[in-house]
Protein backbone atom coordinates (compact mmCIF):
# COMPACT_ATOMS: atom_id res chain seq x y z
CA UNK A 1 -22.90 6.07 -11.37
CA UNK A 2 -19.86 3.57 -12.53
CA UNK A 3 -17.48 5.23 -15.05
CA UNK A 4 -13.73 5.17 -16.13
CA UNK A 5 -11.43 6.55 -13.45
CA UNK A 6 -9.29 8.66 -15.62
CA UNK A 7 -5.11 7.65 -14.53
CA UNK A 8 -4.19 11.09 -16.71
CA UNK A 9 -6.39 13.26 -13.64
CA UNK A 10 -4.29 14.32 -10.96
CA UNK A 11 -7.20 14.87 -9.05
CA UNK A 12 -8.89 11.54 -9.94
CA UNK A 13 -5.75 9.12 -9.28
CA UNK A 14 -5.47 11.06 -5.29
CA UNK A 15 -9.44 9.92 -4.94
CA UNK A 16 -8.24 6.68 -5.69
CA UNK A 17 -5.52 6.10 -3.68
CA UNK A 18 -7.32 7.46 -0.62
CA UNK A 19 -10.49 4.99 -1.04
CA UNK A 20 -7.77 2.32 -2.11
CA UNK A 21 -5.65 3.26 1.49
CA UNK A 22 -9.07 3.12 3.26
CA UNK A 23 -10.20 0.21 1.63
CA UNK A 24 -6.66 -2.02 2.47
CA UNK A 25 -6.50 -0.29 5.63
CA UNK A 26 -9.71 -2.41 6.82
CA UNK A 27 -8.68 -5.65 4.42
CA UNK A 28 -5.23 -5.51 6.30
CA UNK A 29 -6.61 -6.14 9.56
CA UNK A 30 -9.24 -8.38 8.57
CA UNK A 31 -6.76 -10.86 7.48
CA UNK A 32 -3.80 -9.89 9.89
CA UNK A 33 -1.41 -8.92 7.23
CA UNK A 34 -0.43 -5.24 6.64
CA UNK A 35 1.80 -6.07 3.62
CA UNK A 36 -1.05 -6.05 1.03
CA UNK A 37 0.73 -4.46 -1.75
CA UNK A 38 -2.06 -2.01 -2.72
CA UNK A 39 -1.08 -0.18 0.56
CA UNK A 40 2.78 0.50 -1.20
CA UNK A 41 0.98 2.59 -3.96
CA UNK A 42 1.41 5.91 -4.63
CA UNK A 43 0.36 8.40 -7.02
CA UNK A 44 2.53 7.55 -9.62
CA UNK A 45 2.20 3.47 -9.34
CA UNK A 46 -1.58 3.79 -9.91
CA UNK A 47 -0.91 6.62 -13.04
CA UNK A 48 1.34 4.20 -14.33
CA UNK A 49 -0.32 0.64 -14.00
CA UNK A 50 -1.63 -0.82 -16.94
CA UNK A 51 -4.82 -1.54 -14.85
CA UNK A 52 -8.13 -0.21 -16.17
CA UNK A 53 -10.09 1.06 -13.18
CA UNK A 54 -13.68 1.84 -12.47
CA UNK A 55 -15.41 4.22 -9.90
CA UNK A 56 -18.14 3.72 -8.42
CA UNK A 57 -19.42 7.53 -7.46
CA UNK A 58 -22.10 8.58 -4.99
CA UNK A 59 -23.74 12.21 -5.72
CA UNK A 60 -23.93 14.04 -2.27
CA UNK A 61 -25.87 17.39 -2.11
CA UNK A 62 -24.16 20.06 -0.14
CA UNK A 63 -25.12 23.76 0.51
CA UNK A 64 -23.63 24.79 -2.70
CA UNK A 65 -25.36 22.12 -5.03
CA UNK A 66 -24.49 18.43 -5.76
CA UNK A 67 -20.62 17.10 -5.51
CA UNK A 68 -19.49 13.08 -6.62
CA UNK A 69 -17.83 11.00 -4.13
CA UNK A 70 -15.40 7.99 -4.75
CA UNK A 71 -17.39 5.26 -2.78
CA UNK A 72 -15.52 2.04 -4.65
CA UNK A 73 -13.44 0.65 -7.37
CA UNK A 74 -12.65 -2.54 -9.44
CA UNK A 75 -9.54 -2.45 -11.34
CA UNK A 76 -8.95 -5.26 -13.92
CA UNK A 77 -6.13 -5.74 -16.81
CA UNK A 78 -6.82 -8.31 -19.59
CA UNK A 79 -4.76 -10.42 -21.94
CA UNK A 80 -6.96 -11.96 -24.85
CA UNK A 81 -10.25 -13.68 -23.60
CA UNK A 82 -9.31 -13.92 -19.65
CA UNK A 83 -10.25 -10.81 -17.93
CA UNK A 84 -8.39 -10.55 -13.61
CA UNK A 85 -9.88 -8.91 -11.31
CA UNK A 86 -6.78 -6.72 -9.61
CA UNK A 87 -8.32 -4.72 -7.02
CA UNK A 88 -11.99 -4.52 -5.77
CA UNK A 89 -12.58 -1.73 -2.92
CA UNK A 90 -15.16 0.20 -1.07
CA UNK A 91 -14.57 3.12 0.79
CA UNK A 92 -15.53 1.86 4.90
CA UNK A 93 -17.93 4.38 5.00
CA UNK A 94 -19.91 3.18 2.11
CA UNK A 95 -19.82 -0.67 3.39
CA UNK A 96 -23.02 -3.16 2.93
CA UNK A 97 -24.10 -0.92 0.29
CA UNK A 98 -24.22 -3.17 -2.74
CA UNK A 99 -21.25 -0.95 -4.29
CA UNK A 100 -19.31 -4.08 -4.89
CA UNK A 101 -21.61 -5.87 -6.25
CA UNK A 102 -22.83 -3.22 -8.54
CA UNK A 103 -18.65 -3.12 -9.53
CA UNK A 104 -18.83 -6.94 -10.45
CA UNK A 105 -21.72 -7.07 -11.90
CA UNK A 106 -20.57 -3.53 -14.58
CA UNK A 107 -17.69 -5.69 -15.51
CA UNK A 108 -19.01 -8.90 -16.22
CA UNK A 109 -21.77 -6.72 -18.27
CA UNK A 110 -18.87 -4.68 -20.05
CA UNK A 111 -16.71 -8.32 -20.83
CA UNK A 112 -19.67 -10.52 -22.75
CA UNK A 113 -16.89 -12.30 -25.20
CA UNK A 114 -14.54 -12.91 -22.53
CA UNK A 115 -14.09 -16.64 -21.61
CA UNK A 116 -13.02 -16.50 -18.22
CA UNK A 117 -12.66 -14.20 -15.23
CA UNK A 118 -10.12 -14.52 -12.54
CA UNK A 119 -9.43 -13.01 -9.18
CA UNK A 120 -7.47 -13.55 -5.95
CA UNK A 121 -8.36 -12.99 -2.39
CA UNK A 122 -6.90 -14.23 1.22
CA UNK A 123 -8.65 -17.21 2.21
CA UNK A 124 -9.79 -15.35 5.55
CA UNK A 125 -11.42 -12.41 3.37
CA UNK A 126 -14.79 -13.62 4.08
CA UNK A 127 -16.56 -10.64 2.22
CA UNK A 128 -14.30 -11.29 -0.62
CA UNK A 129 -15.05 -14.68 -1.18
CA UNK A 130 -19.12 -14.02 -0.26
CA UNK A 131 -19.14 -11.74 -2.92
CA UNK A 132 -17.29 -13.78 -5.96
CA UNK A 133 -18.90 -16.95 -4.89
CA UNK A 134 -22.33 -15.06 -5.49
CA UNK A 135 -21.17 -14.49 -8.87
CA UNK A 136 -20.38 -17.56 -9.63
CA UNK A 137 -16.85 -17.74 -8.89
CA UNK A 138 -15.18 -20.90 -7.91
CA UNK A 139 -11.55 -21.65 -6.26
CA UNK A 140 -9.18 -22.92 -8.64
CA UNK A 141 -6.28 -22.48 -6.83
CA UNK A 142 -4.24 -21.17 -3.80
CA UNK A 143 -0.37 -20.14 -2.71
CA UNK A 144 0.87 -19.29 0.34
CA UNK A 145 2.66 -15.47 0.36
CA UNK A 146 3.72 -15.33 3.82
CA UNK A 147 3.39 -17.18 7.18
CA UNK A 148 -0.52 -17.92 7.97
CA UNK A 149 -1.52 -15.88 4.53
CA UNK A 150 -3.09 -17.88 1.78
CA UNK A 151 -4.16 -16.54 -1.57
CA UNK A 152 -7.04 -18.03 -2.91
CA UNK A 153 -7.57 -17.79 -6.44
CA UNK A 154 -10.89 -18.04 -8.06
CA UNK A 155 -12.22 -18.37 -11.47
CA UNK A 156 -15.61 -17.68 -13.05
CA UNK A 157 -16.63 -19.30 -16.77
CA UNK A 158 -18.30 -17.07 -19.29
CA UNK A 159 -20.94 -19.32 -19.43
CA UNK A 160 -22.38 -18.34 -16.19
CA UNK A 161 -25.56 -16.20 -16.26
CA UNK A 162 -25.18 -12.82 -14.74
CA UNK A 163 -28.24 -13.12 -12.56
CA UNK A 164 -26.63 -13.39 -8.52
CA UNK A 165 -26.87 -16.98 -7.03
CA UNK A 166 -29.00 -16.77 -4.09
């Protein structure tokens, strides 16, 4: 189930930042930098962003009944018709899933009338980039943040069905 992480839950915004931490942890080494600002968050930077985020939660059964996990996130702010894409994450546990795709695809559903989507990865982020190109994401850009770290950004036109490319 994919709703609205509410940033006014305590509770909520600690689920976050421990999928986020786990998340970055993994993104970190995949692209040899461990200065990916998610990482710097705390409680109070994600309660106070003016990021909308989504959750992505798994129902487990335990002994006592059913409880909701955190497996991923997509976090996105928008000014007027363009929609970015600030964080996407999946808990490592809960990798090769489909979560993230599920994420994208909730967004894209929830934005019709928006006329362009944007998001940035590292250029080495090779499940990053799988996953936007599949969605019909294309580079439109990139800057250089630190020695040997790229940021790639990619853009997607509202004109692009939502069906996956294959």
């Amino acid at each position: 189930m994919i709703r609205q992480i509410p940033k006014e839950d305590v509770q909520a915004v600690l689920e976050l930042l421990a999928l986020q931490t786990a998340s970055y942890i993994v993104e970190a080494r995949l692209i040899g930098y461990q200065e990916i600002p998610p990482l710097k968050d705390s409680p109070l930077t994600l309660r106070c962003s003016k990021e909308t985020f989504n959750g992505y939660y798994l129902t487990e059964t335990e002994a006592q009944g059913h409880s909701e996990v955190l497996a991923g996130a997509i976090a996105w702010e928008r000014s007027g018709s363009i929609v970015t894409i600030t964080r996407m994450m999946v808990h490592p546990g809960h990798f090769r899933k489909g979560i993230a795709s599920q994420l994208m695809r909730h967004l894209l559903e929830r934005h019709p009338d928006a006329s362009k989507f944007v998001v940035s990865t590292s250029e080495t982020n090779e499940p990053a980039i799988l996953l936007y190109s599949k969605f019909g994401f294309r580079p439109s850009g990139a800057r250089t943040i630190a020695p040997s770290v790229t940021l790639v950004t990619f853009a997607r036109m509202n004109d692009i069905s939502l069906t996956e490319e294959k």
